[in-house]
C-alpha atoms as a PDB file:
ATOM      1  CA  UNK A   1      28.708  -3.374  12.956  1.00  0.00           C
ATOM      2  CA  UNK A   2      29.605  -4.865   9.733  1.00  0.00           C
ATOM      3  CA  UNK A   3      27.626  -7.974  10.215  1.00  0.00           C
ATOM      4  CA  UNK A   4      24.265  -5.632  10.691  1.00  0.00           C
ATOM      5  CA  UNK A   5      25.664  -3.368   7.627  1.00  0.00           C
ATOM      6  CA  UNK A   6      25.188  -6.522   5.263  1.00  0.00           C
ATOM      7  CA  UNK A   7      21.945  -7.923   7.304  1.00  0.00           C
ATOM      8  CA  UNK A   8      20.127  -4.285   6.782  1.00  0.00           C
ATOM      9  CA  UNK A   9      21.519  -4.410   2.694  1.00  0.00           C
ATOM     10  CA  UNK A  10      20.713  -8.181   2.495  1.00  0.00           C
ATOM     11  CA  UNK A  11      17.152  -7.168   4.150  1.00  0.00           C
ATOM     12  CA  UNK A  12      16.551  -3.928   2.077  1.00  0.00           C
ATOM     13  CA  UNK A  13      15.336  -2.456   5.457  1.00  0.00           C
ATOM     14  CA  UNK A  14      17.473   0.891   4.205  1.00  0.00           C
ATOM     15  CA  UNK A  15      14.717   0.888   1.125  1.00  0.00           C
ATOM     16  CA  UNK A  16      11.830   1.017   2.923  1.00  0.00           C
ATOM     17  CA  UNK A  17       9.201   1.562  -0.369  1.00  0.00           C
ATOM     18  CA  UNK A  18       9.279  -2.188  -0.287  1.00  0.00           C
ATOM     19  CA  UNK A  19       7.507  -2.621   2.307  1.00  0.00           C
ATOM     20  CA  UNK A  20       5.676  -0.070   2.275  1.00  0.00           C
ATOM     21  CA  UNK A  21       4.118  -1.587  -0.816  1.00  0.00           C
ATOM     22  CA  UNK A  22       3.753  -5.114   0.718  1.00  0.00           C
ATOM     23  CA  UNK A  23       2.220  -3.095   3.711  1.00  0.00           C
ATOM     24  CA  UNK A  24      -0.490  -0.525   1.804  1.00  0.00           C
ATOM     25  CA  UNK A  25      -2.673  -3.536   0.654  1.00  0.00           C
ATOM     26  CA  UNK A  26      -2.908  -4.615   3.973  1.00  0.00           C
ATOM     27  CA  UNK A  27      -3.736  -1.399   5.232  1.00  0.00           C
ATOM     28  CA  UNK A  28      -6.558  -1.219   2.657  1.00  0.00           C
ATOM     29  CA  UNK A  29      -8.212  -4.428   3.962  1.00  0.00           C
ATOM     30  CA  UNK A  30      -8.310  -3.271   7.237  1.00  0.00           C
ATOM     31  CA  UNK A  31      -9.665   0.437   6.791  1.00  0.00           C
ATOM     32  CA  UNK A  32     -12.451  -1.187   4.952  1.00  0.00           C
ATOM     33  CA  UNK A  33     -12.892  -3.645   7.867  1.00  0.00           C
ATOM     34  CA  UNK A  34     -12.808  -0.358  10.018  1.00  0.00           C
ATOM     35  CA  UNK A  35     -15.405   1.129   7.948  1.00  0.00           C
ATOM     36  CA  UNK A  36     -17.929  -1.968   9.577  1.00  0.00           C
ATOM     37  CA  UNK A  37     -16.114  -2.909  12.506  1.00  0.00           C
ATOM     38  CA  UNK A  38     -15.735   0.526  14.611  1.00  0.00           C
ATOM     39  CA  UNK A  39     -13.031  -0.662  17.029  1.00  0.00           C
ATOM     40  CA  UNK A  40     -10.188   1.587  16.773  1.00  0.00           C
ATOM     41  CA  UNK A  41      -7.949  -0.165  19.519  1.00  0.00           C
ATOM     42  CA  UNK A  42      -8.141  -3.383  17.516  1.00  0.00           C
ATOM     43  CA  UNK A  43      -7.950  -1.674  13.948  1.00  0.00           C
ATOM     44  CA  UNK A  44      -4.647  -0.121  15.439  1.00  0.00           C
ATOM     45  CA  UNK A  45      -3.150  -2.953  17.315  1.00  0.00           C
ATOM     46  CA  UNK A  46      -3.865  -4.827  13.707  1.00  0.00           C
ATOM     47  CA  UNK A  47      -2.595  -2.306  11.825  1.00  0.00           C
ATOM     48  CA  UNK A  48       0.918  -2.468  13.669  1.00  0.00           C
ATOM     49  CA  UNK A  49       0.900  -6.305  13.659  1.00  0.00           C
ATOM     50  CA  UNK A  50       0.658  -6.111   9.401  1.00  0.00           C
ATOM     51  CA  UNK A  51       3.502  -3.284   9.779  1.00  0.00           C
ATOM     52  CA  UNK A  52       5.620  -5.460  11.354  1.00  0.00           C
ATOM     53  CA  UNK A  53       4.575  -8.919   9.406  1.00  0.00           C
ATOM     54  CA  UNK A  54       5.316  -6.973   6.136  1.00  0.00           C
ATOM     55  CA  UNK A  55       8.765  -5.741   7.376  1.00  0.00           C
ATOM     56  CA  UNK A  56       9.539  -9.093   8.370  1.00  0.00           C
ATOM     57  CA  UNK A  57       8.422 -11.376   5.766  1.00  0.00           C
ATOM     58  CA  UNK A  58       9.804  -8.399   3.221  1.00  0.00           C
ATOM     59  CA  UNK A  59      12.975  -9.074   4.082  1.00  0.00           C
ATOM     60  CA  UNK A  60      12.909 -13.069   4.257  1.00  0.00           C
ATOM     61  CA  UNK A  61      11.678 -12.676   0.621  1.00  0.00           C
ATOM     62  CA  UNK A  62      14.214 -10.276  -0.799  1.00  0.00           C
ATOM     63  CA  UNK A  63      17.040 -13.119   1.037  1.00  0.00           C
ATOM     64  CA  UNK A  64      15.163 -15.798  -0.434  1.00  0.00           C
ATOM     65  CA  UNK A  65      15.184 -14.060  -4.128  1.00  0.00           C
ATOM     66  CA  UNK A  66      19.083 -12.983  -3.793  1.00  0.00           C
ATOM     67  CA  UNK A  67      19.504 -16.713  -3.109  1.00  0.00           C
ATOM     68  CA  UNK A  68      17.798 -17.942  -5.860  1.00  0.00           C
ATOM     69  CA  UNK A  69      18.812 -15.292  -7.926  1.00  0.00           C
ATOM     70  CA  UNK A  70      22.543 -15.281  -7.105  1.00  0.00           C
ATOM     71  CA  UNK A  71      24.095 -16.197 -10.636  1.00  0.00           C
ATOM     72  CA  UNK A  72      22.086 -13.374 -12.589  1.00  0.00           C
ATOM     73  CA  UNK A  73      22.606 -10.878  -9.585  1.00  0.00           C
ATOM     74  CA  UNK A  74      26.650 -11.229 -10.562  1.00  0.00           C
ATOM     75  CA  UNK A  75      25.896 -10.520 -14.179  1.00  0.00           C
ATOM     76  CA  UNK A  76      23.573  -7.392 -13.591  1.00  0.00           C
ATOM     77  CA  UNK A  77      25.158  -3.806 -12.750  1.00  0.00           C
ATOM     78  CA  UNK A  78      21.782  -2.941 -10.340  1.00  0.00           C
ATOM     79  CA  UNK A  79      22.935  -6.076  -8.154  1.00  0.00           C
ATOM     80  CA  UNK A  80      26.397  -7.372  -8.304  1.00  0.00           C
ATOM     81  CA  UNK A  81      27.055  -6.158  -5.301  1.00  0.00           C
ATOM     82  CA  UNK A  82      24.485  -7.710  -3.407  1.00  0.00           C
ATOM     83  CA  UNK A  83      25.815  -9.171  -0.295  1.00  0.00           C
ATOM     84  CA  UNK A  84      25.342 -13.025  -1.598  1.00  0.00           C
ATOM     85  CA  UNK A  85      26.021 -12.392  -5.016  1.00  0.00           C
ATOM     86  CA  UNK A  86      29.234 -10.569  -4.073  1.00  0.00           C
ATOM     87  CA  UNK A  87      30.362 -13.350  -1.082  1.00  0.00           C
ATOM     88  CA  UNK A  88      30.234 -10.797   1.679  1.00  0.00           C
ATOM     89  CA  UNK A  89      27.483 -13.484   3.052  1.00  0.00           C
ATOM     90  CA  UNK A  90      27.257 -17.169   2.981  1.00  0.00           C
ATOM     91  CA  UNK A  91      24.176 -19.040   1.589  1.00  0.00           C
ATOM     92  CA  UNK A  92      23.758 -21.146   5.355  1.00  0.00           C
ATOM     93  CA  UNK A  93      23.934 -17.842   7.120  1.00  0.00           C
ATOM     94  CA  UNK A  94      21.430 -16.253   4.649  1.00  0.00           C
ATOM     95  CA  UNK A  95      18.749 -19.325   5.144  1.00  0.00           C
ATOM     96  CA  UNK A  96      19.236 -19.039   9.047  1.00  0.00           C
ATOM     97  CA  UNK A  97      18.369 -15.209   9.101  1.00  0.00           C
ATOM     98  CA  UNK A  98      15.422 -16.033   6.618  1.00  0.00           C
ATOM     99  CA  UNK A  99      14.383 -18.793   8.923  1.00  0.00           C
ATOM    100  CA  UNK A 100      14.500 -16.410  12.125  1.00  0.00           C
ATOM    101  CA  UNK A 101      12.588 -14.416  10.079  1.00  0.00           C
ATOM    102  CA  UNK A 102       9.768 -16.364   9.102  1.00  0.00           C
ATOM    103  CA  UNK A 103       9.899 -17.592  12.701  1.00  0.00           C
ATOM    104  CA  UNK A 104       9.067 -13.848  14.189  1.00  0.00           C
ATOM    105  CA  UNK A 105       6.441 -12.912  11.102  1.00  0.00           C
ATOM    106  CA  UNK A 106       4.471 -16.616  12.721  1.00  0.00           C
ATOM    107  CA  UNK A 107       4.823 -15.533  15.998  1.00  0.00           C
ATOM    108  CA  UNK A 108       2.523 -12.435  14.694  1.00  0.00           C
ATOM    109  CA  UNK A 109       0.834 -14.553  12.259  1.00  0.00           C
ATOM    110  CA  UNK A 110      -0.692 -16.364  15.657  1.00  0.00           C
ATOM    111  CA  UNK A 111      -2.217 -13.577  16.822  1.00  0.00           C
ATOM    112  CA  UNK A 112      -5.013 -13.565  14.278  1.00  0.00           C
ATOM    113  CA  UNK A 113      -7.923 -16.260  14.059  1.00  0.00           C
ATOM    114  CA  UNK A 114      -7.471 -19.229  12.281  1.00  0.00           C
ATOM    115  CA  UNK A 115      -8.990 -18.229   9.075  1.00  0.00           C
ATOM    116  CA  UNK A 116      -6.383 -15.720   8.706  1.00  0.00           C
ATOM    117  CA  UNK A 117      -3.696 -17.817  10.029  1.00  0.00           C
ATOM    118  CA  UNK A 118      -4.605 -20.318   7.324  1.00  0.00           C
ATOM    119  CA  UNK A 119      -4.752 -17.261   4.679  1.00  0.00           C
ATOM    120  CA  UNK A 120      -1.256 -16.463   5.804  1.00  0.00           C
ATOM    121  CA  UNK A 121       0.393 -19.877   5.661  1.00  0.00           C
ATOM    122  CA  UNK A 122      -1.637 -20.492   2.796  1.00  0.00           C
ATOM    123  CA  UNK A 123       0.609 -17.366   0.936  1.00  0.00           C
ATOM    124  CA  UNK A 124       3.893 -18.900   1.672  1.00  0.00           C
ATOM    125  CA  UNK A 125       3.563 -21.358  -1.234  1.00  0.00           C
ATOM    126  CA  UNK A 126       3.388 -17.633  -3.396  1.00  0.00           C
ATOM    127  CA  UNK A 127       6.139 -15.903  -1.753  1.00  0.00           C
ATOM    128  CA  UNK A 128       8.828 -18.545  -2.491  1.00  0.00           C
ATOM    129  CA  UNK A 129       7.461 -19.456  -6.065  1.00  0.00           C
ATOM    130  CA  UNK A 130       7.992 -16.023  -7.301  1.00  0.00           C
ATOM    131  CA  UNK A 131      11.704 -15.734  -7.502  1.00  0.00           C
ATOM    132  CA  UNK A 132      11.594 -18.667 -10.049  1.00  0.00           C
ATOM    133  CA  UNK A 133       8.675 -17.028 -12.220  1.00  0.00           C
ATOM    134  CA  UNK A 134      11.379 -14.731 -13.937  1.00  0.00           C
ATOM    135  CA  UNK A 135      12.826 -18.162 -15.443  1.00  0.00           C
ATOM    136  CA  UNK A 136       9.573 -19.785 -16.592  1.00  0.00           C
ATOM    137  CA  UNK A 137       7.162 -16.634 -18.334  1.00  0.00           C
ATOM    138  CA  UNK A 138       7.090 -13.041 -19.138  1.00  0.00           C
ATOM    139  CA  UNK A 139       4.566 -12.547 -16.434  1.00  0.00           C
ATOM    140  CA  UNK A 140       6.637 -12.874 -13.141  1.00  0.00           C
ATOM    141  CA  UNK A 141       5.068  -9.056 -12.084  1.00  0.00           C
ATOM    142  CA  UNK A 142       1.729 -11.300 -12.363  1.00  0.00           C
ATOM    143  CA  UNK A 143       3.435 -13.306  -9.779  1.00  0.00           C
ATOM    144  CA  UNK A 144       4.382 -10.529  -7.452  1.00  0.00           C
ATOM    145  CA  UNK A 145       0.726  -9.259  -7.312  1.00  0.00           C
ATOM    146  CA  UNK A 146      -0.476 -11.919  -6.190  1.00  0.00           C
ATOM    147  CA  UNK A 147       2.010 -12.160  -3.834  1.00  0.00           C
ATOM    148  CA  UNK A 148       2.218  -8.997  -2.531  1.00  0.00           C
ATOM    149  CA  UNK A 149      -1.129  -7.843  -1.997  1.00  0.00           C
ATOM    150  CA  UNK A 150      -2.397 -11.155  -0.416  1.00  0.00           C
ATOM    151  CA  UNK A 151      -2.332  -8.925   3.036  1.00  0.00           C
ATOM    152  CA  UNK A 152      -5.398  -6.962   1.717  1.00  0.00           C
ATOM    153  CA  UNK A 153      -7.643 -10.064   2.043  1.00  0.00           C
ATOM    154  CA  UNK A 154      -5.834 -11.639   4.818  1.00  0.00           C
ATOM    155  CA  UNK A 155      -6.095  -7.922   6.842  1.00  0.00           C
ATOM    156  CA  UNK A 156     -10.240  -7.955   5.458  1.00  0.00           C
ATOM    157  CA  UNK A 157     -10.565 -11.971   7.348  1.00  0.00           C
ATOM    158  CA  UNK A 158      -8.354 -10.797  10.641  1.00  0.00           C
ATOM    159  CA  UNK A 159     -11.314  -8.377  11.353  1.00  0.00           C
ATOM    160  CA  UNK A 160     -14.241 -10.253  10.076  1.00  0.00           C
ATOM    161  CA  UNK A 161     -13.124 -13.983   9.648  1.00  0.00           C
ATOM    162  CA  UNK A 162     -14.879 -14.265   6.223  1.00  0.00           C
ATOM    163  CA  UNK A 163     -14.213 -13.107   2.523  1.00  0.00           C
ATOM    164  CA  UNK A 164     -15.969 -10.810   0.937  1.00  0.00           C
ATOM    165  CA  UNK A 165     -16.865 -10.159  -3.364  1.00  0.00           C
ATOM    166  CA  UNK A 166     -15.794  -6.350  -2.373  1.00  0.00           C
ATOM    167  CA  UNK A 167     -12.651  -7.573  -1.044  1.00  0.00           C
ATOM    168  CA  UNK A 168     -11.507  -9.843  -3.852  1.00  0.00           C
ATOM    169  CA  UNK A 169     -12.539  -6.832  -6.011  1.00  0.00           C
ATOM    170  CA  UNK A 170     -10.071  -4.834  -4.171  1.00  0.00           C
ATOM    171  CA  UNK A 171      -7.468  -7.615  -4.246  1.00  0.00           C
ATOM    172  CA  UNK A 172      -7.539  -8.036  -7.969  1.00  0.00           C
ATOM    173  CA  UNK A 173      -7.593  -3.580  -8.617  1.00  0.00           C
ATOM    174  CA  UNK A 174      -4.337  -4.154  -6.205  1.00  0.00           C
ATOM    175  CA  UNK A 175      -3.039  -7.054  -8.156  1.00  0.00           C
ATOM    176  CA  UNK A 176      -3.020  -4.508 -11.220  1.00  0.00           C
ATOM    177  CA  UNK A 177      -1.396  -1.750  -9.118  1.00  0.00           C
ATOM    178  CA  UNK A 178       1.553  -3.939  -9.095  1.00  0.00           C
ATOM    179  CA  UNK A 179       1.343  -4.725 -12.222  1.00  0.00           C
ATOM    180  CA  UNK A 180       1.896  -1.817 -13.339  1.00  0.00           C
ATOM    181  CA  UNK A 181       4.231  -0.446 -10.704  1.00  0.00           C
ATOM    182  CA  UNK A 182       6.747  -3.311 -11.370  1.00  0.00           C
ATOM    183  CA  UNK A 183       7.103  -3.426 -14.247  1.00  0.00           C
ATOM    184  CA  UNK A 184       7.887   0.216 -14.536  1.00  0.00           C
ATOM    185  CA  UNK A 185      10.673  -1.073 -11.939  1.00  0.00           C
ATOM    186  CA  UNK A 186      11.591  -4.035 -14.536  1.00  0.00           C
ATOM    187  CA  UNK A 187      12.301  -1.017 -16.673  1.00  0.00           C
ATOM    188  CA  UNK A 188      15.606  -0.402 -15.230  1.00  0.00           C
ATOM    189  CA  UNK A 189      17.253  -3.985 -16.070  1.00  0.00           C
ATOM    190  CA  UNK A 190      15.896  -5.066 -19.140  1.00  0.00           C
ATOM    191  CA  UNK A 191      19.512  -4.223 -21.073  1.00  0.00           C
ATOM    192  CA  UNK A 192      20.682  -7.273 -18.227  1.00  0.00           C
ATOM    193  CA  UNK A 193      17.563  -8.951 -18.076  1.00  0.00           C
ATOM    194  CA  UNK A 194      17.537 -10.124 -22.044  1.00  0.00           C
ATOM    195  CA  UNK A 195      21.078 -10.495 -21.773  1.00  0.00           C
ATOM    196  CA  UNK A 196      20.979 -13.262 -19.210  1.00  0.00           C
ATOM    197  CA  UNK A 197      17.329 -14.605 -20.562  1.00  0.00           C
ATOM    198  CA  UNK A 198      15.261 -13.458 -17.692  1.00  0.00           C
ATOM    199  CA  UNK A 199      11.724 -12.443 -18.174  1.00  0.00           C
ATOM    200  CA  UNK A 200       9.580  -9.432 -17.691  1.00  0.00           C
ATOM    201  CA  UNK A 201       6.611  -7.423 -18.603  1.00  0.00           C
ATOM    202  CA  UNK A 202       8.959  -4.522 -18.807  1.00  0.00           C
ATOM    203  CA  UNK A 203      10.600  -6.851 -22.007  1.00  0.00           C
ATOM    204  CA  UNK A 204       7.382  -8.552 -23.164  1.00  0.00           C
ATOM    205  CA  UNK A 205       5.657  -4.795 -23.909  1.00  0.00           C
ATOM    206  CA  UNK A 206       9.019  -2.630 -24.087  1.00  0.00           C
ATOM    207  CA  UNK A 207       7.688  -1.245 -27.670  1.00  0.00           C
ATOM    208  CA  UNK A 208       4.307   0.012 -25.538  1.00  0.00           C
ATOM    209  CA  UNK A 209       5.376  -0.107 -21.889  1.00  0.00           C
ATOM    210  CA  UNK A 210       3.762   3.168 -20.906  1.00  0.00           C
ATOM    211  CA  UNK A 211       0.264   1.805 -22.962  1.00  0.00           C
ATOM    212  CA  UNK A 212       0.397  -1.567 -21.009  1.00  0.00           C
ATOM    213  CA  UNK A 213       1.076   0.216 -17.628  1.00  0.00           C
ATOM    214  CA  UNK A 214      -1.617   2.884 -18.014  1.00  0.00           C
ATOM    215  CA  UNK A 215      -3.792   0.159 -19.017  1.00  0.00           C
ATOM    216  CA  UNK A 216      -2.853  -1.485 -15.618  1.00  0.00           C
ATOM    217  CA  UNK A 217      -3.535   1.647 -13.821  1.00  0.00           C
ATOM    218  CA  UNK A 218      -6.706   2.105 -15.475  1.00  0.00           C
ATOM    219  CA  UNK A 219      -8.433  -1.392 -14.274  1.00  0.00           C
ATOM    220  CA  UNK A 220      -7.201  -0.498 -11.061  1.00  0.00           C
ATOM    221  CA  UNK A 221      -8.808   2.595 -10.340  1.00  0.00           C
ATOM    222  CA  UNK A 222     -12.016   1.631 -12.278  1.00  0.00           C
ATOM    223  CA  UNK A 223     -12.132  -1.313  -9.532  1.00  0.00           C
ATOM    224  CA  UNK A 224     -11.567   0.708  -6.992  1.00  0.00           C
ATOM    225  CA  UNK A 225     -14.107   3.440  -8.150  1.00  0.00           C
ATOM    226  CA  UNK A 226     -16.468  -0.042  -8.133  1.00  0.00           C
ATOM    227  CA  UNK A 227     -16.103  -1.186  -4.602  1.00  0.00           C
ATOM    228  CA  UNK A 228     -16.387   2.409  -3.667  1.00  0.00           C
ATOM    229  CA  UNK A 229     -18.948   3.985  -5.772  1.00  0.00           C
ATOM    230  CA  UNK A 230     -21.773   4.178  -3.266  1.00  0.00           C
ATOM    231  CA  UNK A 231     -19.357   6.684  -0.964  1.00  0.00           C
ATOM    232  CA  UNK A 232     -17.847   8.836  -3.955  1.00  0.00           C
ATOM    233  CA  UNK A 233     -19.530  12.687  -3.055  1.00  0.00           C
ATOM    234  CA  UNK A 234     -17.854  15.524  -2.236  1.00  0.00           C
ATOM    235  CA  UNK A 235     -15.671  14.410   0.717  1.00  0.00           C
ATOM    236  CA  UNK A 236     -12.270  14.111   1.973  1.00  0.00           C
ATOM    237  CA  UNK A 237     -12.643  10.057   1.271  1.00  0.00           C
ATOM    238  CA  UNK A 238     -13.177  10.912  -2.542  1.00  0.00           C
ATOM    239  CA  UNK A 239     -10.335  13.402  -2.410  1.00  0.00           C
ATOM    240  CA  UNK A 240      -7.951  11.280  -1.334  1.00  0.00           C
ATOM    241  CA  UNK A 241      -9.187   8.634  -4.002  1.00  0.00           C
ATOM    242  CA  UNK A 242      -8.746  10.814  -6.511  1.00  0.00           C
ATOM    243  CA  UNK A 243      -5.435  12.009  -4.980  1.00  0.00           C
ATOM    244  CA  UNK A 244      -4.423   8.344  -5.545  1.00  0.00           C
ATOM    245  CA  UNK A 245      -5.670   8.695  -9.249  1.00  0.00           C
ATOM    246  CA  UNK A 246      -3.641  11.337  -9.568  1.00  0.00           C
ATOM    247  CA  UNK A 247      -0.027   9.525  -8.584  1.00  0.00           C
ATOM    248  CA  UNK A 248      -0.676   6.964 -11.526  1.00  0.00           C
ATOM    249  CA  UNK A 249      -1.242   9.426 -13.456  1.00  0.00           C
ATOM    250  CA  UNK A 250       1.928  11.438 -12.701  1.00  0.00           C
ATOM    251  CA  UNK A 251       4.074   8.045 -12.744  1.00  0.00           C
ATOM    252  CA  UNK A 252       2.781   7.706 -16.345  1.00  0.00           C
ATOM    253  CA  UNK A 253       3.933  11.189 -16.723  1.00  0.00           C
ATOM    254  CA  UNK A 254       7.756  11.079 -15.832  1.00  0.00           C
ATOM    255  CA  UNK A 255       8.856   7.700 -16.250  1.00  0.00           C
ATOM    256  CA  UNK A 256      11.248   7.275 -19.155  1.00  0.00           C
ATOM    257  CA  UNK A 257      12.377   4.173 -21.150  1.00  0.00           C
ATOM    258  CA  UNK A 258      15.401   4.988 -21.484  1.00  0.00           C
ATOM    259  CA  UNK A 259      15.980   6.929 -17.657  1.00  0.00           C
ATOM    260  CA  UNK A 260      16.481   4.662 -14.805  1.00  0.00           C
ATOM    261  CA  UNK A 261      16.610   7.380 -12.519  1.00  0.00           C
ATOM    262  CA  UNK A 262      13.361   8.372 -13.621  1.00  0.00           C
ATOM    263  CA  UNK A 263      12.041   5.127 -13.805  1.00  0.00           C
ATOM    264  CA  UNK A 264      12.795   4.566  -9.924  1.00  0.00           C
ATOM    265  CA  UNK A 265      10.965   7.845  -8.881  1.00  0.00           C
ATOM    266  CA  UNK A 266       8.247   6.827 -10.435  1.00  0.00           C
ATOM    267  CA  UNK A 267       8.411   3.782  -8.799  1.00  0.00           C
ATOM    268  CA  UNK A 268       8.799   5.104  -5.448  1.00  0.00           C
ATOM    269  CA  UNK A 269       5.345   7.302  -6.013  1.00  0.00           C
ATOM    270  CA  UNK A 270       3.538   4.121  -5.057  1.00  0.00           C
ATOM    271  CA  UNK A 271       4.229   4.948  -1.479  1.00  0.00           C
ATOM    272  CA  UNK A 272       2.165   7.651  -1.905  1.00  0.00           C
ATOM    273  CA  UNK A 273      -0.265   6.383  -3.952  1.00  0.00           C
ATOM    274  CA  UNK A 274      -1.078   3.164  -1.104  1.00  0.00           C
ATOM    275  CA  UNK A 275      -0.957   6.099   1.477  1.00  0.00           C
ATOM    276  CA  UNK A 276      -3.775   7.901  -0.287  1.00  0.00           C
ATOM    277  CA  UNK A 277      -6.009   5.139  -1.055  1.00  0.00           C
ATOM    278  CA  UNK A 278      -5.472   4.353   2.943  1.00  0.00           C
ATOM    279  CA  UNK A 279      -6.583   7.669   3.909  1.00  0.00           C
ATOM    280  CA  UNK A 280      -9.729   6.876   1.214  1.00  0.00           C
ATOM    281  CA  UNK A 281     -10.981   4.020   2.705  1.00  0.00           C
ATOM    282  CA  UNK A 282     -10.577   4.830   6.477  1.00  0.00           C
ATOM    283  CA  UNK A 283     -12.635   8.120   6.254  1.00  0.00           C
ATOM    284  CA  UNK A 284     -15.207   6.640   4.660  1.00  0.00           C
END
């Protein structure tokens, strides 16, 4: 029992907004797929197959960071008692659960066509450059967008084997989405962060955080309102979209500098806000 105690804290899998938010994009891609393609059984057997692909590679990426990150971890009050930073795990065992992982997320990866597969493999080379983006330049949320919201376009190709303009659209309003999000999340450790000499939006724009973020916010919904401008009427589609418009507004609303509790719920709203712009895009 205490092995699977430090593999669920080690995995985050008992803070599930992760990924959620790793799983929303991909959700997006394949509503809008939905919206062309009409084949429910597939659009839900897909839909499942991203679930589980973003728990999975989720937690091999949040092993892979407290690896990489184990020094600062020890120095931060958020994360000093991570399982690796703290020794309750060893770095070989860590690397063998992240391999088993990334073993079951390619067993679902082969279950797409090969564009996709290629899209997918093609994203590892993001998901373990990130970590070290924190080191290099203010912009590692940059990073993370790209990162995380990959699954939108790789969700749009598993249906239709192509790319789309509308769906790099939608990619880059999601890159912004995180954008913003994070760095509200960066918010809570920039006392450690500047301390130890790691980067962040949160410290690059800390004298107009809540300026930078809404400006975030902003592109992304005006993007979004672009892709789906043709379908905006008086609908449940445009209610939810709206509904979505809402959350960054509220985020904007609560978070404080200088709360971390506050901070974190605002963060967490993003599970709502990638549940809304699903329910958008699939009643369409």
């Amino acid at each position: 029992m205490e092995h699977l105690r430090i593999f669920i804290e080690l995995t985050r899998l008992n803070k599930p907004t992760g990924f959620m938010l790793l799983f929303w994009p991909c959700s997006w891609g394949l509503a809008y797929s939905y919206v062309f393609e009409k084949d429910l059984n597939l659009f839900l057997y897909y839909l499942l197959l991203f679930f589980l692909g973003s728990v999975l590679m989720r937690s091999a990426g949040c092993i892979f960071n407290d690896v990489v990150d184990k020094d600062f971890d020890k120095k931060v009050q958020r994360t000093k008692e991570r399982p690796i930073a703290s020794g309750k795990i060893s770095i070989i065992r860590s690397f063998l659960y992240i391999a088993g992982l990334c073993f079951l997320a390619f067993l679902i990866l082969i279950q797409f066509n090969f564009f996709t597969i290629m899209l997918g493999l093609g994203s590892m080379l993001l998901a373990f450059s990130y970590p070290f983006m924190k080191r290099i330049t203010y912009w590692p949320q940059l990073f993370l967008g790209l990162t995380f919201n990959w699954g939108v376009v790789m969700a749009w190709a598993a249906l239709n084997n192509s790319i789309s303009y509308e769906i790099i659209i939608l990619y880059v309003s999601a890159i912004f989405w995180t954008l913003g999000y994070d760095t509200i999340y960066g918010v809570q450790d920039i006392a450690d962060d500047e301390i130890i000499g790691v980067k962040s939006t949160a410290i690059k724009f800390r004298k107009n955080i809540k300026l930078f973020v809404g400006s975030c916010y902003i592109i992304t919904y005006s993007l979004i309102v672009y892709v789906f401008k043709e379908d905006i009427s008086i609908n449940l589609s445009t209610f939810f979209m709206f509904m979505f418009f809402l959350s960054l507004i509220y985020q904007l609303i609560i978070f404080k500098e200088e709360d971390s509790s506050k901070c974190l719920r605002a963060f967490k709203t993003n599970n709502y806000s990638g549940f809304f712009l699903f329910l958008s895009i699939f009643l369409k």
